[in-house]
Protein backbone atom coordinates (compact mmCIF):
# COMPACT_ATOMS: atom_id res chain seq x y z
CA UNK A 1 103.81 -50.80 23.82
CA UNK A 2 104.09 -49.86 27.38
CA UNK A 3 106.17 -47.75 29.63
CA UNK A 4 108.95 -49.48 31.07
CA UNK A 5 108.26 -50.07 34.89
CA UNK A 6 110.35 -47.49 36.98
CA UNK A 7 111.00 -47.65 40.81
CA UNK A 8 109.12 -45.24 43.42
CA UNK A 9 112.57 -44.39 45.11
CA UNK A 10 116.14 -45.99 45.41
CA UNK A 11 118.77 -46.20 47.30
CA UNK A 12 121.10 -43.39 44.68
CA UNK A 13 124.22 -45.26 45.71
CA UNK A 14 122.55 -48.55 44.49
CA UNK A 15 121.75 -47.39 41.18
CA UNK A 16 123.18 -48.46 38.12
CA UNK A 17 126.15 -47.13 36.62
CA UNK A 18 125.73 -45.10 33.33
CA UNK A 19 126.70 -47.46 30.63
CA UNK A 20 128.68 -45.75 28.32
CA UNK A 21 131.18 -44.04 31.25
CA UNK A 22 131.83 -40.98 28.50
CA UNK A 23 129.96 -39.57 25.64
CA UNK A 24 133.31 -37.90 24.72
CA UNK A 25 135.40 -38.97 21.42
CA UNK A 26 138.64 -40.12 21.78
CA UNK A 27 141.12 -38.60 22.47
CA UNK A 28 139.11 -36.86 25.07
CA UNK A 29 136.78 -39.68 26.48
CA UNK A 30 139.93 -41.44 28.03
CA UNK A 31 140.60 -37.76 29.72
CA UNK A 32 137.36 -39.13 32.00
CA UNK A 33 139.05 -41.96 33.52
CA UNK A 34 138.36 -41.83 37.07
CA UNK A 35 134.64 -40.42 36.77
CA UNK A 36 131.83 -42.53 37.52
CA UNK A 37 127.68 -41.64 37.13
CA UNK A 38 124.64 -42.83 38.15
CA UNK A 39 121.74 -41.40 36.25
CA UNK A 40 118.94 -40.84 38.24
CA UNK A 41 116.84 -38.98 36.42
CA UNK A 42 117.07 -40.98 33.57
CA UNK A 43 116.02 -44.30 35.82
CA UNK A 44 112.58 -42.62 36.71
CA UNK A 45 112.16 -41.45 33.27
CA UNK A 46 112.25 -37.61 33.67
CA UNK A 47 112.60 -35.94 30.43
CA UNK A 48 113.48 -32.41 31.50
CA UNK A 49 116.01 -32.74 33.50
CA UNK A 50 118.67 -34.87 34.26
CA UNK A 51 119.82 -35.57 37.30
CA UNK A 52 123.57 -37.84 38.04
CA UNK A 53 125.24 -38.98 41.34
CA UNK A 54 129.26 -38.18 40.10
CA UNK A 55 132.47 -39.80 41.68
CA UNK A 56 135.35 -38.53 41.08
CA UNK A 57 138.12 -40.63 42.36
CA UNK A 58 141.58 -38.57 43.18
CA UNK A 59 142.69 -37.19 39.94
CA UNK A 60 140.06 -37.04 37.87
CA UNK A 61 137.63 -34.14 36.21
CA UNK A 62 133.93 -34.09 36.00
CA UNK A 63 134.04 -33.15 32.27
CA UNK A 64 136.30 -31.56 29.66
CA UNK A 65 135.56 -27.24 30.71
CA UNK A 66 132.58 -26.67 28.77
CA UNK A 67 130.27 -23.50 28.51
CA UNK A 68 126.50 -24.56 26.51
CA UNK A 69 124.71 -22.50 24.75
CA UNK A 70 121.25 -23.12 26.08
CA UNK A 71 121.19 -25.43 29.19
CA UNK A 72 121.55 -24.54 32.53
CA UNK A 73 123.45 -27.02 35.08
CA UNK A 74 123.89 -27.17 38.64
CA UNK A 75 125.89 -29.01 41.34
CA UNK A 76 125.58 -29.89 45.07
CA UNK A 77 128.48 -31.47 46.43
CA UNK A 78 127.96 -34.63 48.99
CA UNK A 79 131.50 -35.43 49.80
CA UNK A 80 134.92 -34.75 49.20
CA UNK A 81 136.43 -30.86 48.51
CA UNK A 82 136.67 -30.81 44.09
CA UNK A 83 137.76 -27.41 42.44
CA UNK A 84 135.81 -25.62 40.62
CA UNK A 85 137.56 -24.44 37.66
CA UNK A 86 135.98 -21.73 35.59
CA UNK A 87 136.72 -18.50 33.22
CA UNK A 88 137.16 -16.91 36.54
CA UNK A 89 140.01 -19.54 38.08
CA UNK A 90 139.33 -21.96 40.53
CA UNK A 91 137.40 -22.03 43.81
CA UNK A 92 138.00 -24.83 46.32
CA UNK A 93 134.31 -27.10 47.30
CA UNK A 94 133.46 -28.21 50.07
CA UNK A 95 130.46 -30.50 51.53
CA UNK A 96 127.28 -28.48 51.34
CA UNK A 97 128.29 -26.12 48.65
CA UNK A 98 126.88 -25.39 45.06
CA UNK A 99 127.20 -23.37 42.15
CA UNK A 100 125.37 -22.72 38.99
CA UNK A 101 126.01 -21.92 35.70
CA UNK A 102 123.64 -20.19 33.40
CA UNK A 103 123.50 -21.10 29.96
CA UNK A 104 124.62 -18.58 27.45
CA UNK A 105 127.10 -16.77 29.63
CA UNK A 106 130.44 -18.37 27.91
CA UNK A 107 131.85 -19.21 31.17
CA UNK A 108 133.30 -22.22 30.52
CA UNK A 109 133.87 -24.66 33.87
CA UNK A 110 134.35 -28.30 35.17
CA UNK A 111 135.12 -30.19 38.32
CA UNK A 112 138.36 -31.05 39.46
CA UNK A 113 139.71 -33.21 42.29
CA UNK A 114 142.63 -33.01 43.31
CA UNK A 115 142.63 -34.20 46.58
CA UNK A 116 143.87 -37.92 47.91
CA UNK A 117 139.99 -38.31 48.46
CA UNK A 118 137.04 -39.05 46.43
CA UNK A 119 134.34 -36.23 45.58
CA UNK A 120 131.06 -36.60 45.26
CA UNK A 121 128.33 -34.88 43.90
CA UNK A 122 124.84 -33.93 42.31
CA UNK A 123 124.90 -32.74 39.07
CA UNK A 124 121.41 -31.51 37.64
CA UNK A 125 120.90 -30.20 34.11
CA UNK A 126 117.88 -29.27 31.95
CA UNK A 127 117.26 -30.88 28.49
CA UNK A 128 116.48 -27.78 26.06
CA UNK A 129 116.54 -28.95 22.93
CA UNK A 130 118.92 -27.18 20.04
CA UNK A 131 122.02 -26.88 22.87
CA UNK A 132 125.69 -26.59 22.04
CA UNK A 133 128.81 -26.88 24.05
CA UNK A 134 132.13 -24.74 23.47
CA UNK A 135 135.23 -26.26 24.85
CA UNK A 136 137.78 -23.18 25.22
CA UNK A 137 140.89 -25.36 26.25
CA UNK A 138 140.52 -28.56 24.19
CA UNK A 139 139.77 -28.33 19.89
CA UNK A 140 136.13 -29.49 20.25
CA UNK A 141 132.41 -28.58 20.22
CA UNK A 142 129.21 -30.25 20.71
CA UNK A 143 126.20 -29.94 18.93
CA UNK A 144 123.00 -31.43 20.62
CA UNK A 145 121.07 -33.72 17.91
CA UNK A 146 117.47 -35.51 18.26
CA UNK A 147 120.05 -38.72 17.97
CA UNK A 148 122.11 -37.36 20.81
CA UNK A 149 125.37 -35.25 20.81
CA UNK A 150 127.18 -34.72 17.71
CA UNK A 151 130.85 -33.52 18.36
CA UNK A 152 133.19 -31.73 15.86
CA UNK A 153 136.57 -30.10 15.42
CA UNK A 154 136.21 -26.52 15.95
CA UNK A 155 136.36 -25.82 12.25
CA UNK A 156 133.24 -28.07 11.67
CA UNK A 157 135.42 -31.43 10.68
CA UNK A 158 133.56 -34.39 12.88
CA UNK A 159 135.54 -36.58 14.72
């Protein structure tokens, strides 16, 4: 069988819309209302890293606040002034700004806007298999599975 044909370059406003808008379980994937990616790195095939063009319309959170265990992410924001809320509090984003976050620390963070305007963003993360997520604020964690993300009840019940 052959690779699927992928594009030399696109427009990364043009791109398709991820799918499935949340890989969350309710009652948390409704929390993502709002949120909107494109995944770029998945339409040219790259397979270690992702890479996803975010909107976040007024209101709305990038993801539940979520340390993991063994991937690091990063995000460069395009448009729009989002909070950065981590272990630390938040810290206002504006155009041209990024941060990190280093897998393994604990620090737990997300995006937030909550501004009348939407934010945009680049969010890249690396694919290292045998990651795990902690959610500090919400009764959840993720464990990453050749099938794709597994989530559970912090006492190990699935949801």
């Amino acid at each position: 069988m052959s690779e699927p044909k992928r594009p030399v370059a696109v427009v990364a406003e043009e791109a398709p819309l991820r799918t499935k808008p949340s890989n969350y379980p309710e009652p948390f994937a409704s929390r993502m209302a709002g949120r909107t990616k494109r995944t770029l790195g998945d339409l040219f095939g790259l397979g270690n890293f992702g890479v996803n063009l975010v909107h976040l319309a007024p209101g709305a959170v990038s993801a539940l606040r979520h340390a993991h265990a063994r991937q690091d992410e990063f995000v460069y924001v395009l448009r729009g002034h989002p909070t950065l809320c981590t272990d630390a509090g938040d810290t206002p984003l504006s155009p041209g700004m990024c941060a990190g976050f280093q897998a393994g620390t604990g620090d737990a963070h997300c995006l937030r806007n909550d501004t009348a305007e939407e934010a945009v963003y680049l969010e890249v993360g690396d694919r290292t298999p045998g990651d795990a997520a902690t959610y500090p604020d919400d009764d959840l964690r993720a464990v990453s599975t050749p099938a794709g993300w597994r989530f559970e009840h912090k006492d190990g019940m699935p949801y």
